[in-house]
C-alpha atoms as a PDB file:
ATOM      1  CA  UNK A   1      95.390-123.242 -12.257  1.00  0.00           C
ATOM      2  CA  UNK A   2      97.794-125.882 -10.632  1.00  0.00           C
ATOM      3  CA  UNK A   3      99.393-127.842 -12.918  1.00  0.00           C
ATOM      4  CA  UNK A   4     100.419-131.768 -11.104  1.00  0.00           C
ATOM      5  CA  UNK A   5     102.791-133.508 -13.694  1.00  0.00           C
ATOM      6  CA  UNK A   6     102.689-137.303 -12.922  1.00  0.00           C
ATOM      7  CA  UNK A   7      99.965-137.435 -10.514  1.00  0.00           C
ATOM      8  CA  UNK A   8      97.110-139.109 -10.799  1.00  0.00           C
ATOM      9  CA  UNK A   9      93.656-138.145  -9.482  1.00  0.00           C
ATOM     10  CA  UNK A  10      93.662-139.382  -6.072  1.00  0.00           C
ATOM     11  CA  UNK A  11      96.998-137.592  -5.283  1.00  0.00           C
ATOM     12  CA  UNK A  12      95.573-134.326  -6.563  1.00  0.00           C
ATOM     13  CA  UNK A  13      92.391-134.844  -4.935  1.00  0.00           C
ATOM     14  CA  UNK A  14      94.639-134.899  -1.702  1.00  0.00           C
ATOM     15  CA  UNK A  15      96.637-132.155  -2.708  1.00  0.00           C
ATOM     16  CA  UNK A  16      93.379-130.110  -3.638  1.00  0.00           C
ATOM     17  CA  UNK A  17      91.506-131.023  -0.064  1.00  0.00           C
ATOM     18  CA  UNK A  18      94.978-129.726   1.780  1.00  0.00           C
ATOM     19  CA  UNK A  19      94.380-126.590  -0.147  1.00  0.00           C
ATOM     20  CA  UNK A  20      90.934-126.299   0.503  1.00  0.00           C
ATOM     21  CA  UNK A  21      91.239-126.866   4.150  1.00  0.00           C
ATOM     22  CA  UNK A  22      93.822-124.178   4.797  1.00  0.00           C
ATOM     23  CA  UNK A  23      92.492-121.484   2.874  1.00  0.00           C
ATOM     24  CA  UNK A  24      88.756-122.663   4.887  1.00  0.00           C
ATOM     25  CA  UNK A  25      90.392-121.749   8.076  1.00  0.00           C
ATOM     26  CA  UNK A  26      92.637-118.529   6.981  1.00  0.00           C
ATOM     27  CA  UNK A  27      90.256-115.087   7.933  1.00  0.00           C
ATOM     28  CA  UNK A  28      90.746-113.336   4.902  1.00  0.00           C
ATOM     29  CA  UNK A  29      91.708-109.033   5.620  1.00  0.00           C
ATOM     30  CA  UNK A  30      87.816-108.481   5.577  1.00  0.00           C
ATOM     31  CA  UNK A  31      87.080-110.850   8.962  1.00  0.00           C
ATOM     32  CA  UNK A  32      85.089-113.697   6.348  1.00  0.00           C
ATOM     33  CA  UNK A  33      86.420-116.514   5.237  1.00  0.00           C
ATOM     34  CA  UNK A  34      87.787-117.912   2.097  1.00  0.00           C
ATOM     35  CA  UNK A  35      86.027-120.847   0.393  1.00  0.00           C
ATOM     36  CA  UNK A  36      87.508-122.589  -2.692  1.00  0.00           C
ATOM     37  CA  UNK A  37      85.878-124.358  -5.490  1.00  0.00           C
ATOM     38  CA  UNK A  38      88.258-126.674  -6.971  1.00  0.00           C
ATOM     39  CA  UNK A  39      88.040-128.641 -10.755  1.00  0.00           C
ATOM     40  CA  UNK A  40      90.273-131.553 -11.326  1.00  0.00           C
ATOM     41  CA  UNK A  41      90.990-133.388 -14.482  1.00  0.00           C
ATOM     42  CA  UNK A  42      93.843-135.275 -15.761  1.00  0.00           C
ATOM     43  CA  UNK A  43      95.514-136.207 -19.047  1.00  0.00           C
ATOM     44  CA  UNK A  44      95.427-138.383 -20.676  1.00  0.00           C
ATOM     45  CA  UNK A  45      92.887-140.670 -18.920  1.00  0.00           C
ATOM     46  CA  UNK A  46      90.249-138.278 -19.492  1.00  0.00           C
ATOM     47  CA  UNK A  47      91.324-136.959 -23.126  1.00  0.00           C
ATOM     48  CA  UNK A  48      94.051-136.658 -25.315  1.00  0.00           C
ATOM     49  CA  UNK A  49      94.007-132.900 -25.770  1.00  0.00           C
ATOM     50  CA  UNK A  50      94.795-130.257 -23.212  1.00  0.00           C
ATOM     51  CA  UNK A  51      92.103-127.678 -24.874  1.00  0.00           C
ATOM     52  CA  UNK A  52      89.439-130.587 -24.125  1.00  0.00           C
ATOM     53  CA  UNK A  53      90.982-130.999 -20.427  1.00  0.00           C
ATOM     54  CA  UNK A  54      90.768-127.857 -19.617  1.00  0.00           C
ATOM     55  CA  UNK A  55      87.250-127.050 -20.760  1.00  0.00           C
ATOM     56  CA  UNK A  56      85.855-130.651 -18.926  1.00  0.00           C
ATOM     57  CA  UNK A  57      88.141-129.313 -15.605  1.00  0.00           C
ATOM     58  CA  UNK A  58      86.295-125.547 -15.967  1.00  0.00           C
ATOM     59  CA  UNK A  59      83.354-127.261 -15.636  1.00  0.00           C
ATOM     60  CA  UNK A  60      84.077-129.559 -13.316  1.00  0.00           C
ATOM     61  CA  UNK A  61      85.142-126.248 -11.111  1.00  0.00           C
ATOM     62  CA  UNK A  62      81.537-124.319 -12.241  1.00  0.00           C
ATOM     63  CA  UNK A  63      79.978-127.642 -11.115  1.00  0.00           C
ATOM     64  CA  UNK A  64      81.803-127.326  -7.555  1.00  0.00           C
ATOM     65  CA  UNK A  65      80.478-123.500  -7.505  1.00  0.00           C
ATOM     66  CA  UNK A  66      76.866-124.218  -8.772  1.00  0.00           C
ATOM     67  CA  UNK A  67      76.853-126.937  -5.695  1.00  0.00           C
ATOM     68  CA  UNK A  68      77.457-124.112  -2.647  1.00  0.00           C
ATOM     69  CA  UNK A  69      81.284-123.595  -3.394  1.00  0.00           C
ATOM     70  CA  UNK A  70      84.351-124.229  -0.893  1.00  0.00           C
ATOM     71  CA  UNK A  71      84.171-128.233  -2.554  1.00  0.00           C
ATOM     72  CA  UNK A  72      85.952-129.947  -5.049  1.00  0.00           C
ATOM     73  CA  UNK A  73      84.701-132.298  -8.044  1.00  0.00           C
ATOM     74  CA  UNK A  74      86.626-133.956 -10.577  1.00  0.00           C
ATOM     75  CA  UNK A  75      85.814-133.787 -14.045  1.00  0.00           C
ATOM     76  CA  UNK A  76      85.476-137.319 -14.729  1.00  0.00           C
ATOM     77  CA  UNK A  77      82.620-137.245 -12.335  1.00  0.00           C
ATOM     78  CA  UNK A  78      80.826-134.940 -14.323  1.00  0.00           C
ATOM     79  CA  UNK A  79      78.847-137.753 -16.651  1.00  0.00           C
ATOM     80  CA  UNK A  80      77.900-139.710 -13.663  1.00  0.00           C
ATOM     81  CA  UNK A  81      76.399-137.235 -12.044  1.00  0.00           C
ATOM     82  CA  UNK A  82      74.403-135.017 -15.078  1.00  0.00           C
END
């Protein structure tokens, strides 16, 4: 978990993507490389309550796994797309 006080979602989509693309091109000790799945959600403009962000963000990241990993989605997403 990365916690991004004061930035909104496109910032931390940015931030996430910069992540994602390093760790995409670092060979992990094995030879393969790493893939990251990546959930974002903010507060408040997606709830109130950090227990409720943090369970819409988990499955925002599941959502990024169940969809062939190394990808990010953001939480808010999540109704549009179900």
């Amino acid at each position: 978990m990365i916690v991004l006080p004061g930035t909104d979602i496109e910032i931390a989509q940015t931030i996430s993507e910069g992540i994602r693309r390093k760790m995409e091109t670092t060979i992990s000790p094995t030879g393969k490389p790493i893939t990251v799945s990546i959930g974002i959600g903010n507060l408040p403009k997606m709830t109130n309550h950090f227990t409720d962000l943090l369970n819409i963000t988990d499955q925002a990241l599941y959502k990024a796994k169940q969809e062939g990993r190394n990808k990010i989605v953001v939480a808010n997403s999540l109704n549009n797309n179900d």
